[in-house]
PDB file of N, CA and C in Angstrom:
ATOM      1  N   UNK A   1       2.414  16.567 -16.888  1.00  0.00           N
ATOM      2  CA  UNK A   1       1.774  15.487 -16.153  1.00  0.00           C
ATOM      3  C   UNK A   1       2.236  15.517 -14.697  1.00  0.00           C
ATOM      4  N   UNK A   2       1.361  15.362 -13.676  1.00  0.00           N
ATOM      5  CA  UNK A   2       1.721  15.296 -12.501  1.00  0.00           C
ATOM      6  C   UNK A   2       2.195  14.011 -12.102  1.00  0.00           C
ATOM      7  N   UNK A   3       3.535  14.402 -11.184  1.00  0.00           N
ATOM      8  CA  UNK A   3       4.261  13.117 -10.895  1.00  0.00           C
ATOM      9  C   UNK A   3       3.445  11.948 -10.016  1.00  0.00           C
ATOM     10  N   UNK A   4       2.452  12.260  -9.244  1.00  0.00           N
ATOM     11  CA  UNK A   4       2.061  11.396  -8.279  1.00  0.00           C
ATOM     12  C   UNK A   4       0.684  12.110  -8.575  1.00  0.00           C
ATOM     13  N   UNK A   5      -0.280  11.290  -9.962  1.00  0.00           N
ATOM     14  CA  UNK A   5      -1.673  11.653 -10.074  1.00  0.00           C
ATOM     15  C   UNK A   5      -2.663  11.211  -9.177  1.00  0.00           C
ATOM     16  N   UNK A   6      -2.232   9.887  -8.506  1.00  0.00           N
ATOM     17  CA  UNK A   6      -3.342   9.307  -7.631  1.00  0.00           C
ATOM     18  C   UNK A   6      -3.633   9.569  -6.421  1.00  0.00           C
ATOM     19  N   UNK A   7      -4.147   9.560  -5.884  1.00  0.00           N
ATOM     20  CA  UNK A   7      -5.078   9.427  -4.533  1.00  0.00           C
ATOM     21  C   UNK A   7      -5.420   8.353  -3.719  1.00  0.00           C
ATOM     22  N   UNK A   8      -4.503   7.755  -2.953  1.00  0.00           N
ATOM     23  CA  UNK A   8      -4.325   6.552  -2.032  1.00  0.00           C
ATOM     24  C   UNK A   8      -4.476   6.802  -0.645  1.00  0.00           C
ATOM     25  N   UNK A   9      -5.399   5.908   0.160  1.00  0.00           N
ATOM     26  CA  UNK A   9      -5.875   6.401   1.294  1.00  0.00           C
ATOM     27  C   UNK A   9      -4.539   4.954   2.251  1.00  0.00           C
ATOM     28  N   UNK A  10      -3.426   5.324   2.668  1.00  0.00           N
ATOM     29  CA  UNK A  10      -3.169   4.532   4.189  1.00  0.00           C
ATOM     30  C   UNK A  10      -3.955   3.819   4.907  1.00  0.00           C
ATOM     31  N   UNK A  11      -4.023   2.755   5.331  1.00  0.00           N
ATOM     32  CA  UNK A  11      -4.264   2.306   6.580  1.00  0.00           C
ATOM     33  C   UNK A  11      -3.374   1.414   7.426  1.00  0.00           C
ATOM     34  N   UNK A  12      -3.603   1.280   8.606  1.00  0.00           N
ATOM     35  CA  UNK A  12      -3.379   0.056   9.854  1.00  0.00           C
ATOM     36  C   UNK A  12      -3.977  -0.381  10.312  1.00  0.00           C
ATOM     37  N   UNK A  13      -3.501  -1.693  11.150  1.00  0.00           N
ATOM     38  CA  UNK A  13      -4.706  -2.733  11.626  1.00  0.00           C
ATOM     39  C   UNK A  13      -4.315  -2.652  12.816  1.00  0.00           C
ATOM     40  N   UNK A  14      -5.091  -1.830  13.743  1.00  0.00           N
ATOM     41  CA  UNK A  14      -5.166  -1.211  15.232  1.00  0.00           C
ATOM     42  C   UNK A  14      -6.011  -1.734  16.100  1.00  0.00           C
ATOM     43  N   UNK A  15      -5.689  -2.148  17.256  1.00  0.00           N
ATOM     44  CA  UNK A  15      -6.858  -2.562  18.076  1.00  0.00           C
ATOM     45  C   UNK A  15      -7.493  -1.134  18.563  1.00  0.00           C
ATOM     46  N   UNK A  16      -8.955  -1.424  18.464  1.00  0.00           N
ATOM     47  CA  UNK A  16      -9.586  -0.356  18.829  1.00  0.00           C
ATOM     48  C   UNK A  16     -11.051  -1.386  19.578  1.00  0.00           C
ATOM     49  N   UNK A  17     -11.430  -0.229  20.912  1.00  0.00           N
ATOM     50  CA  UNK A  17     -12.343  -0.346  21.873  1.00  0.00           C
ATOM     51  C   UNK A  17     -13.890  -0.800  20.977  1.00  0.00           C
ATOM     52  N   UNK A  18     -13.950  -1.990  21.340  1.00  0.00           N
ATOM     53  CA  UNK A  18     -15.626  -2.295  21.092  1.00  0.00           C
ATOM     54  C   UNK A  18     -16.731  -1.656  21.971  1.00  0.00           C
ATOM     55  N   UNK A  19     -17.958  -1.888  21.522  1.00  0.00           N
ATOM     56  CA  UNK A  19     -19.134  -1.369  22.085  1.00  0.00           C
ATOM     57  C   UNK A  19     -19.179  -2.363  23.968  1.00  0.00           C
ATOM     58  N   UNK A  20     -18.214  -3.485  23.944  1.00  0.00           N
ATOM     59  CA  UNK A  20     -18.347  -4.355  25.347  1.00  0.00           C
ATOM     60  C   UNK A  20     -17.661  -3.917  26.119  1.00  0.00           C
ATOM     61  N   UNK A  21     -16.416  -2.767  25.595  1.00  0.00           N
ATOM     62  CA  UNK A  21     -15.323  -2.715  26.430  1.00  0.00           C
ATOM     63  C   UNK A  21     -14.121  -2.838  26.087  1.00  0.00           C
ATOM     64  N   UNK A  22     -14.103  -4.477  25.155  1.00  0.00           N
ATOM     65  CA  UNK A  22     -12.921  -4.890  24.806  1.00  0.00           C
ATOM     66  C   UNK A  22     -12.066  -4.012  23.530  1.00  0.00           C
ATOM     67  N   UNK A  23     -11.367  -5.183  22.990  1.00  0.00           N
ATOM     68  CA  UNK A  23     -10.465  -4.244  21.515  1.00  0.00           C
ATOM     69  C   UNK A  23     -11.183  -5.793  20.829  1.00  0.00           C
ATOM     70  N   UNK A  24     -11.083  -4.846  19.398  1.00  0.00           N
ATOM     71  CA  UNK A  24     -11.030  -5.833  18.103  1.00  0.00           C
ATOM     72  C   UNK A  24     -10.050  -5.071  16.945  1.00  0.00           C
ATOM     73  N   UNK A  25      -9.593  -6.056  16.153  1.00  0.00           N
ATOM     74  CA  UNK A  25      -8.511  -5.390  15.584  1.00  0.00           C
ATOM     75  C   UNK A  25      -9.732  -4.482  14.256  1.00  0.00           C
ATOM     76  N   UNK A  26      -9.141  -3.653  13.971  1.00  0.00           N
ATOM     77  CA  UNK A  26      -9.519  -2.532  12.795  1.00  0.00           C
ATOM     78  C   UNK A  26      -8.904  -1.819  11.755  1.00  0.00           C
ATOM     79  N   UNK A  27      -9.014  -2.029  10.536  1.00  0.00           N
ATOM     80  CA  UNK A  27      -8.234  -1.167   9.924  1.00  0.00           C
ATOM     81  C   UNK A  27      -8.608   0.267   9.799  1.00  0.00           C
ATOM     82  N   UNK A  28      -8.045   0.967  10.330  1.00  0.00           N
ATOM     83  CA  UNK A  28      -7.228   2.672  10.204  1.00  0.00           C
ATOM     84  C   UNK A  28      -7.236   3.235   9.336  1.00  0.00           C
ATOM     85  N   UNK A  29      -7.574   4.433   9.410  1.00  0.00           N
ATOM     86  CA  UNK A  29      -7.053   5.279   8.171  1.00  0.00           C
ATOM     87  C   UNK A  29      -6.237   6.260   8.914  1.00  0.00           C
ATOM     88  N   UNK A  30      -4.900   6.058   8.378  1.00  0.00           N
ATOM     89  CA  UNK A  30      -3.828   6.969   9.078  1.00  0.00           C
ATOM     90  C   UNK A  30      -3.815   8.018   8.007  1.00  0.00           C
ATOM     91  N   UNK A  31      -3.473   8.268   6.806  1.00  0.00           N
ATOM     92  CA  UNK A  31      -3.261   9.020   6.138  1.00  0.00           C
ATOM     93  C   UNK A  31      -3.801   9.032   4.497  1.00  0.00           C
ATOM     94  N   UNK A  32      -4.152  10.444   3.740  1.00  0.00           N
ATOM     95  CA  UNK A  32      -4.742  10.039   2.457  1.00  0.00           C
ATOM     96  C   UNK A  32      -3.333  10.821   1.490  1.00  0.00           C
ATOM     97  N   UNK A  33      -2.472  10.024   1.039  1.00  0.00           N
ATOM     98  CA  UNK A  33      -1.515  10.917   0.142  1.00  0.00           C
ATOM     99  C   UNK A  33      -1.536  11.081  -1.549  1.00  0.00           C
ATOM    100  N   UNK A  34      -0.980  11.340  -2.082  1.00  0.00           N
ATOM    101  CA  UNK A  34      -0.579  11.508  -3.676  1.00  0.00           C
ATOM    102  C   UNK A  34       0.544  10.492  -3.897  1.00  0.00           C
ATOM    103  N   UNK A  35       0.085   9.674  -4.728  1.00  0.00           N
ATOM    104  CA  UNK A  35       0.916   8.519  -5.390  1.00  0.00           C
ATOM    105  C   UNK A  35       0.922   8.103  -6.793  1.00  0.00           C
ATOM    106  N   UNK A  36       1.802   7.652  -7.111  1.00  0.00           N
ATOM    107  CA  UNK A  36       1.692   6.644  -8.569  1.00  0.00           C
ATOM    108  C   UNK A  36       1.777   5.348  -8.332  1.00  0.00           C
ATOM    109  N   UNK A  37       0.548   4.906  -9.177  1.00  0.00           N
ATOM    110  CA  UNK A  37       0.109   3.414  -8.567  1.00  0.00           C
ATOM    111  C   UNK A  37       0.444   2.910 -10.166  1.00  0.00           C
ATOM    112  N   UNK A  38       1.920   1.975 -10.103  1.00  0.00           N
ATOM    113  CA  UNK A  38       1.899   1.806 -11.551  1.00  0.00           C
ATOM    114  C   UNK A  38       1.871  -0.041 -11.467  1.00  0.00           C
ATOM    115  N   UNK A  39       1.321  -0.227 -12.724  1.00  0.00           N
ATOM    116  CA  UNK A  39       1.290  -1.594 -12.999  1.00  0.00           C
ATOM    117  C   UNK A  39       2.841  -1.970 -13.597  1.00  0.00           C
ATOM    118  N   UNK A  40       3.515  -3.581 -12.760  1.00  0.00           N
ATOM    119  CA  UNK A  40       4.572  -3.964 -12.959  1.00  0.00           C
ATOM    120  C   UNK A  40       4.929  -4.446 -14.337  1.00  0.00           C
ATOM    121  N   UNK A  41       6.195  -4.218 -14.842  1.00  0.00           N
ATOM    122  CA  UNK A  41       6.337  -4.655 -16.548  1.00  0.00           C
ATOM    123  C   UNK A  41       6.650  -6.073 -16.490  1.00  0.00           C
ATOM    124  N   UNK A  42       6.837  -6.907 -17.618  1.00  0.00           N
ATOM    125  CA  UNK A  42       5.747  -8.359 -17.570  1.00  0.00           C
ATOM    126  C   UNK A  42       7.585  -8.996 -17.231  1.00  0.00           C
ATOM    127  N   UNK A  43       8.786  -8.140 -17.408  1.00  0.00           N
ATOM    128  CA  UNK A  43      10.192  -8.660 -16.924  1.00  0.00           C
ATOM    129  C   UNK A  43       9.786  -9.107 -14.756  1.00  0.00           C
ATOM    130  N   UNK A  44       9.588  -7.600 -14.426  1.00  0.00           N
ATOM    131  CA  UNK A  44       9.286  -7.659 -12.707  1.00  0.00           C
ATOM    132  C   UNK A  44       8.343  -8.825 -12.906  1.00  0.00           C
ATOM    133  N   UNK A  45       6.566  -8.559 -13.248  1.00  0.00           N
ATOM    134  CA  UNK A  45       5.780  -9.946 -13.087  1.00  0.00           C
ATOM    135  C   UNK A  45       6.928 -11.733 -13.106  1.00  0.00           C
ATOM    136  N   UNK A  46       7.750 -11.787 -13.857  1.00  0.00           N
ATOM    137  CA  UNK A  46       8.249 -12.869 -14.399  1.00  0.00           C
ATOM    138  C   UNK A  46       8.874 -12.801 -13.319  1.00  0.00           C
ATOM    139  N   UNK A  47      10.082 -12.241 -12.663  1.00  0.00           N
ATOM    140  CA  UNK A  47      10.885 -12.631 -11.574  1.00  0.00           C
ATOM    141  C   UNK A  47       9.766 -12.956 -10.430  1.00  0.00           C
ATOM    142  N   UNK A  48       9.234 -12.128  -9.978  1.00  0.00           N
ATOM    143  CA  UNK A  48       8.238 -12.388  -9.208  1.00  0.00           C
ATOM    144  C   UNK A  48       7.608 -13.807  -8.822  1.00  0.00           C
ATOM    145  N   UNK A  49       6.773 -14.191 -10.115  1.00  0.00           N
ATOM    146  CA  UNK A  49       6.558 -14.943 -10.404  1.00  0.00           C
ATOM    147  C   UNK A  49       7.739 -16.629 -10.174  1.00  0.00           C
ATOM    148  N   UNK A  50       8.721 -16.228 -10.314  1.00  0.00           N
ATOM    149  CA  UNK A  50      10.129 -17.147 -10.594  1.00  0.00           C
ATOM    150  C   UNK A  50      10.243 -17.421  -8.974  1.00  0.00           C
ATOM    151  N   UNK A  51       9.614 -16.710  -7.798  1.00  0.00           N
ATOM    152  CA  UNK A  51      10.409 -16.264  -6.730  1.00  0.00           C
ATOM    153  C   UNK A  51       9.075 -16.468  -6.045  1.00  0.00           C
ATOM    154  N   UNK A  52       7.717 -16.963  -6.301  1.00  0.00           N
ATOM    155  CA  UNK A  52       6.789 -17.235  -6.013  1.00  0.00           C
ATOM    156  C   UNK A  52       6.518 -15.625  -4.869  1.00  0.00           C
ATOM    157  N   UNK A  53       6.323 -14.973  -5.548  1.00  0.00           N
ATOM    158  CA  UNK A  53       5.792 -13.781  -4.504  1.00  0.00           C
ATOM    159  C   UNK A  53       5.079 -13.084  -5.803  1.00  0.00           C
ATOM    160  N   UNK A  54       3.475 -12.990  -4.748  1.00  0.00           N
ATOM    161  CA  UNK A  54       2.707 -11.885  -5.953  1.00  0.00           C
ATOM    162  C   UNK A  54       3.023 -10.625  -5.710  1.00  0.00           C
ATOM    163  N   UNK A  55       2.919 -10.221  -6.749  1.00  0.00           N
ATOM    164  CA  UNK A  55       3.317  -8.595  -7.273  1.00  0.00           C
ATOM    165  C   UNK A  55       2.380  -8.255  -8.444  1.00  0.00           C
ATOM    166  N   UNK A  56       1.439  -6.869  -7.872  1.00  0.00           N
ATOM    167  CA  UNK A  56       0.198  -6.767  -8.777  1.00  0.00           C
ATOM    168  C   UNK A  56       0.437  -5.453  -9.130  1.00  0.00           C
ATOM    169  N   UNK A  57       1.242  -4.583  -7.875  1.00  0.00           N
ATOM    170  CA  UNK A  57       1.803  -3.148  -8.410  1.00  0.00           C
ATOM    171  C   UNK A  57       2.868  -2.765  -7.836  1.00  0.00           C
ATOM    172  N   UNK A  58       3.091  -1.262  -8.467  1.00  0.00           N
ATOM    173  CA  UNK A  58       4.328  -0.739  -7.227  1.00  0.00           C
ATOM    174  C   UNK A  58       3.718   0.349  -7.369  1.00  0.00           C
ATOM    175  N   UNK A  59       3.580   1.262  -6.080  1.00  0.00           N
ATOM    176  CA  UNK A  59       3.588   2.612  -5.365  1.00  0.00           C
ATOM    177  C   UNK A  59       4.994   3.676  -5.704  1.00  0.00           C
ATOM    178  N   UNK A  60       4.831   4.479  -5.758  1.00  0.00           N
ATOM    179  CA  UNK A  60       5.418   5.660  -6.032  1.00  0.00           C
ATOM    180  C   UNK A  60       4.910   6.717  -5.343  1.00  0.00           C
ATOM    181  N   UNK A  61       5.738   7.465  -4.195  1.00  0.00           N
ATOM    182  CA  UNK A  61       5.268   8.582  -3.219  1.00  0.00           C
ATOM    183  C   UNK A  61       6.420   9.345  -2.607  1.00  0.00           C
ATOM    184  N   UNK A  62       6.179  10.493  -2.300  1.00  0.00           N
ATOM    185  CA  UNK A  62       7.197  11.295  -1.965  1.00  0.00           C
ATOM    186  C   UNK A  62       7.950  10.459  -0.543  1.00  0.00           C
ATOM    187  N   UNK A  63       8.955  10.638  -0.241  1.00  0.00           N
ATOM    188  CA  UNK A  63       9.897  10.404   0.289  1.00  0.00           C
ATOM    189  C   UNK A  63       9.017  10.545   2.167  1.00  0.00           C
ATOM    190  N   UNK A  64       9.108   9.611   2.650  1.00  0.00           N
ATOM    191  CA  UNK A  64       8.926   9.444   4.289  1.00  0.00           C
ATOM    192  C   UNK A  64       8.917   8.369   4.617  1.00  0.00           C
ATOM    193  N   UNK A  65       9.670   7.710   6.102  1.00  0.00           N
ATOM    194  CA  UNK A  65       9.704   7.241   6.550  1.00  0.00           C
ATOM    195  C   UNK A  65       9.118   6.044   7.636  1.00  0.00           C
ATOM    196  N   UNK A  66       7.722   6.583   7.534  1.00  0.00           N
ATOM    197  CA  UNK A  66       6.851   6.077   8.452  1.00  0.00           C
ATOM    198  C   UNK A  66       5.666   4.995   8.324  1.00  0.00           C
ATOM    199  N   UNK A  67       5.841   4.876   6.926  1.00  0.00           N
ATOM    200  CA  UNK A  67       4.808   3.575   5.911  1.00  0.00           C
ATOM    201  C   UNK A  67       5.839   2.107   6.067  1.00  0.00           C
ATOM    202  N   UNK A  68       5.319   1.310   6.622  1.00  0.00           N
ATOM    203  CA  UNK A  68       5.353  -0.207   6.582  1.00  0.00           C
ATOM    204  C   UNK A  68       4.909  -1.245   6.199  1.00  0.00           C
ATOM    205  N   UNK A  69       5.385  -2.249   6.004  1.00  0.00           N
ATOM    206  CA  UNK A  69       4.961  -3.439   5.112  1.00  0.00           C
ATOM    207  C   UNK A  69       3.725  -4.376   6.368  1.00  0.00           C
ATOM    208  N   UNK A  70       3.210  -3.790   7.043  1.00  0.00           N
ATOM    209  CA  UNK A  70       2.051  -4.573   7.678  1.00  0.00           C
ATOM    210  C   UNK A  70       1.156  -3.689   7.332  1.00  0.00           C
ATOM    211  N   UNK A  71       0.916  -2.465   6.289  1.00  0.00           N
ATOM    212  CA  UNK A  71       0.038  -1.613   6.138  1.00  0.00           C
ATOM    213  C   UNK A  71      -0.821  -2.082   5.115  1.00  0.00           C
ATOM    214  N   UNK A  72      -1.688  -1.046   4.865  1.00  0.00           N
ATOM    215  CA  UNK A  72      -2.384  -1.516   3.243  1.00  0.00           C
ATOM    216  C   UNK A  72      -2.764  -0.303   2.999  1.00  0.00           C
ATOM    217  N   UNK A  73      -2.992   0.041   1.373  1.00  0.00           N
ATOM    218  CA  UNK A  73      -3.824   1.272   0.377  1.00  0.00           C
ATOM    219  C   UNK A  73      -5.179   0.506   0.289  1.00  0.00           C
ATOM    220  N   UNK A  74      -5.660   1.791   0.110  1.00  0.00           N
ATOM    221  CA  UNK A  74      -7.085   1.495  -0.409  1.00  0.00           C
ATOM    222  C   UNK A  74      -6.785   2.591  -1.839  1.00  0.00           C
ATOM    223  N   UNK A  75      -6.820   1.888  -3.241  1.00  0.00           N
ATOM    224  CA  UNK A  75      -6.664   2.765  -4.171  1.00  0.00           C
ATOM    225  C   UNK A  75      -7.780   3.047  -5.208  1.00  0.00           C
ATOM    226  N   UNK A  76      -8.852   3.158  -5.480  1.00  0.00           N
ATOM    227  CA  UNK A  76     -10.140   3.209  -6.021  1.00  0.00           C
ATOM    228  C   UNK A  76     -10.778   2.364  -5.414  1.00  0.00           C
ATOM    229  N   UNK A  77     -11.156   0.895  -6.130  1.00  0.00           N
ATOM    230  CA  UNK A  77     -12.103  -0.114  -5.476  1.00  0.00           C
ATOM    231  C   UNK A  77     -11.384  -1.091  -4.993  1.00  0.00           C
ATOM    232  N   UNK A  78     -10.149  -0.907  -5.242  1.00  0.00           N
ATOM    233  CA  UNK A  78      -9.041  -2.156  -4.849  1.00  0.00           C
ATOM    234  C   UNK A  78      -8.748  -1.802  -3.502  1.00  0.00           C
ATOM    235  N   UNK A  79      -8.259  -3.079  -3.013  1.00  0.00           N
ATOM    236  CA  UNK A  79      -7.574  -2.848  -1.659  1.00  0.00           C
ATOM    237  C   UNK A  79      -6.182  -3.679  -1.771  1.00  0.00           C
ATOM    238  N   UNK A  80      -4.821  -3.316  -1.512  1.00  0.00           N
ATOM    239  CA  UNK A  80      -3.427  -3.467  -1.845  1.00  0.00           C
ATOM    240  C   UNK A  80      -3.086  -3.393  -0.255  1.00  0.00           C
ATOM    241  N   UNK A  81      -2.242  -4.514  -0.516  1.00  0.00           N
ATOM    242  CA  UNK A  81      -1.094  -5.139   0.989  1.00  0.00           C
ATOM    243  C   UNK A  81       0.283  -4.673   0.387  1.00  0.00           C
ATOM    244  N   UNK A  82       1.265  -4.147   1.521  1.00  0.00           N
ATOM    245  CA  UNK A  82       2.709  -4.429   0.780  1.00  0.00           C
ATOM    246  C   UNK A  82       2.792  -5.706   0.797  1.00  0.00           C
ATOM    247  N   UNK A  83       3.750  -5.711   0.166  1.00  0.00           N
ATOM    248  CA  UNK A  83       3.971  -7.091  -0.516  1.00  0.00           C
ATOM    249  C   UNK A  83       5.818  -6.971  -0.287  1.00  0.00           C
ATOM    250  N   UNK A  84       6.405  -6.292   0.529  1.00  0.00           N
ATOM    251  CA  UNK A  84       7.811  -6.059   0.246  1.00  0.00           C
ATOM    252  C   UNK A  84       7.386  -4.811   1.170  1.00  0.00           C
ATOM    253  N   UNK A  85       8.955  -3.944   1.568  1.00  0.00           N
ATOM    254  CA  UNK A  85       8.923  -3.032   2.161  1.00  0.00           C
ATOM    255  C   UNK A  85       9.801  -2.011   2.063  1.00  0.00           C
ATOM    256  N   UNK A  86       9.329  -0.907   1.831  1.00  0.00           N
ATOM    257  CA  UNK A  86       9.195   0.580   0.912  1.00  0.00           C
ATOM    258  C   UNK A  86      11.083   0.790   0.913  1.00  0.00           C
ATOM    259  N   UNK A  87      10.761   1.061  -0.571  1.00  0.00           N
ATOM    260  CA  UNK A  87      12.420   1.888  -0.711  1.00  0.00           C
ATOM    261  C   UNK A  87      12.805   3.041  -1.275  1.00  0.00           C
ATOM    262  N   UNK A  88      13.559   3.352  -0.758  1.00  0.00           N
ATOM    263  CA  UNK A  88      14.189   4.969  -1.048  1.00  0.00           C
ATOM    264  C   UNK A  88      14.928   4.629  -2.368  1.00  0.00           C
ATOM    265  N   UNK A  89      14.070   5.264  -3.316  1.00  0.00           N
ATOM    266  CA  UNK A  89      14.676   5.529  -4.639  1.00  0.00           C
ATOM    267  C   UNK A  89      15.795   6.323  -5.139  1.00  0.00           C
ATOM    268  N   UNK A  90      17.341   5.892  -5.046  1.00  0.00           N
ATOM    269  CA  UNK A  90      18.427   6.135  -5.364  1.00  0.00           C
ATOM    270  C   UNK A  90      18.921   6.983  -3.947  1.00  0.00           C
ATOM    271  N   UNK A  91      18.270   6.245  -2.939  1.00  0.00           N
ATOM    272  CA  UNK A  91      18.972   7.089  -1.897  1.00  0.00           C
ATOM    273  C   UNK A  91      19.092   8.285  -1.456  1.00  0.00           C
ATOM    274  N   UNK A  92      18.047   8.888  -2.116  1.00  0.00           N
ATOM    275  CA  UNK A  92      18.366  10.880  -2.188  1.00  0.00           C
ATOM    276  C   UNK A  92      17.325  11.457  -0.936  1.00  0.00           C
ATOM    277  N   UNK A  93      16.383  10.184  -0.537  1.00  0.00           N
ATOM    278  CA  UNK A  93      15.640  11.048   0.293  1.00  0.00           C
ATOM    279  C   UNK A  93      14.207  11.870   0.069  1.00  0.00           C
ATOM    280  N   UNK A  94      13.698  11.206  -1.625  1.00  0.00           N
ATOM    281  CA  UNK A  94      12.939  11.966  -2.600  1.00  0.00           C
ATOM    282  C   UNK A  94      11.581  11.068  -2.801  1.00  0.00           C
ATOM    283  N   UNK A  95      11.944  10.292  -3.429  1.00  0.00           N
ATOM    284  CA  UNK A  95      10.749   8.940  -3.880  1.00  0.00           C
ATOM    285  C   UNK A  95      11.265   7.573  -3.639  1.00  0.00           C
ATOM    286  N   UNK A  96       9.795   7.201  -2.900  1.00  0.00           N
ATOM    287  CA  UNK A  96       9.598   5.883  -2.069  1.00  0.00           C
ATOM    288  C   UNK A  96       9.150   5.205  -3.504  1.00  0.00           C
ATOM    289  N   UNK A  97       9.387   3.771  -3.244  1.00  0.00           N
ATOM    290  CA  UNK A  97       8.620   2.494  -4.212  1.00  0.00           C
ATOM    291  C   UNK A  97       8.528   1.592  -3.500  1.00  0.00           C
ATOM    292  N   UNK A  98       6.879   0.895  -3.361  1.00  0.00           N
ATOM    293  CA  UNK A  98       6.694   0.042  -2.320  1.00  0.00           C
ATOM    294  C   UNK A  98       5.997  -1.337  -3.265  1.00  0.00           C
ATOM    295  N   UNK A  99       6.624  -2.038  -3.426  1.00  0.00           N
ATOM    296  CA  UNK A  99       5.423  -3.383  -4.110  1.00  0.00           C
ATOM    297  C   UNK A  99       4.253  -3.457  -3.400  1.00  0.00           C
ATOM    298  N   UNK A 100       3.128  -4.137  -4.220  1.00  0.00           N
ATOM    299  CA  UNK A 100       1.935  -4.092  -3.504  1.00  0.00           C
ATOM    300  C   UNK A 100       1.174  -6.152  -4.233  1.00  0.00           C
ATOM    301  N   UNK A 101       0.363  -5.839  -3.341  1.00  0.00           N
ATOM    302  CA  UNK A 101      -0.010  -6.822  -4.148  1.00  0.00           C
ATOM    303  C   UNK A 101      -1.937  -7.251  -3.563  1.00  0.00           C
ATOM    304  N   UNK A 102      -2.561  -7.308  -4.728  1.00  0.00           N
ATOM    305  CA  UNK A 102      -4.021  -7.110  -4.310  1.00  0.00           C
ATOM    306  C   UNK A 102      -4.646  -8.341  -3.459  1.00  0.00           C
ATOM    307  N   UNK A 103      -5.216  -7.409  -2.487  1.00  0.00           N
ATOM    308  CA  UNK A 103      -5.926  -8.412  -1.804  1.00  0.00           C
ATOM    309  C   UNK A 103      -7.535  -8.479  -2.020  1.00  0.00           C
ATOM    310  N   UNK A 104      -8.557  -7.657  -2.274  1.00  0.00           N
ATOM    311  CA  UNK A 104      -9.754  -7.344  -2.552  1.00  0.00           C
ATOM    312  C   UNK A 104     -10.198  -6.316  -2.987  1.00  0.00           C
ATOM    313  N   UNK A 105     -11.252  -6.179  -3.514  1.00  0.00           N
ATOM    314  CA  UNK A 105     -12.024  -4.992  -3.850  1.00  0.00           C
ATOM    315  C   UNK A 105     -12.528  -4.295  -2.528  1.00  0.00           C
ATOM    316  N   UNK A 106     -12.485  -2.980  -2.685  1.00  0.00           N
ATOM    317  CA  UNK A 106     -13.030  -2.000  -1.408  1.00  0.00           C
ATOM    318  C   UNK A 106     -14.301  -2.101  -1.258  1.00  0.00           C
ATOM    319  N   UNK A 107     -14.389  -2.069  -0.288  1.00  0.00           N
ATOM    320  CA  UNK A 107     -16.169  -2.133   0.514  1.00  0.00           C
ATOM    321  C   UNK A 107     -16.299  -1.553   1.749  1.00  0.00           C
ATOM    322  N   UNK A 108     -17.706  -1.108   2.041  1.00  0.00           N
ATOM    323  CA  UNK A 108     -17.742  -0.178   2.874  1.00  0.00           C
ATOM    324  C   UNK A 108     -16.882  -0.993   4.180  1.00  0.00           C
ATOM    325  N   UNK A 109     -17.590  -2.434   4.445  1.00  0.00           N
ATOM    326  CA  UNK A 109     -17.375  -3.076   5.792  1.00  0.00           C
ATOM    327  C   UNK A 109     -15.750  -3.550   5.759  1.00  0.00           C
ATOM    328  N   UNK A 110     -14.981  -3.236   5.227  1.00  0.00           N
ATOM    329  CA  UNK A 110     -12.978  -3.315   5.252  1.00  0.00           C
ATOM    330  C   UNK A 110     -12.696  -2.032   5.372  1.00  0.00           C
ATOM    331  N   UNK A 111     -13.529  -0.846   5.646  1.00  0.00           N
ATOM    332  CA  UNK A 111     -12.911   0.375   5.995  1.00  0.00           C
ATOM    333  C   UNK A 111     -12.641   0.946   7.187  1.00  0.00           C
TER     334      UNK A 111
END
């Protein structure tokens, strides 16, 4: 089984040049990587829950530095916010885990 089966597209919310001149903010597609998009076990849901913060998944992706918690996935039809911000799994430098938590279904006009 491959460690990171999914296909998750990055984005940011960038000001970019309108048709007037000005900026309007936009979400980005910075990058499309390989991830595991796993659903949380019903112990995580419960703390979560206890701690009033939603938590709908966690991310799993090779090891880098440059993904932040003002970002979002687009992961099939869903669209996912961090919800928390990305950690280095046992410190080695290997695999990231980022909570997520859903904000909408994907559509052309949020891309």
């Amino acid at each position: 089984m491959d460690e990171f089966p999914h296909e998750v597209i990055i984005q940011s919310l960038e000001a970019v040049y309108d048709d007037s001149g000005g900026f309007e903010e936009k979400w980005v597609t910075i990058d499309t990587i390989d991830a595991f998009v796993d659903t949380p076990t019903s112990d995580e849901s419960f703390k979560a829950q206890q701690l009033q913060t939603k938590l709908d998944r966690f991310m799993y992706y090779e090891y880098r530095d440059d993904l932040t918690a003002d970002m979002r996935i687009l992961f099939g039809a869903e669209v996912y916010e961090f919800a928390g911000d990305p950690m280095d799994q046992g410190g080695m430098n290997e695999k990231m885990r980022v909570p997520l938590k859903k904000v909408k279904s994907n559509s052309q006009d949020n891309v």
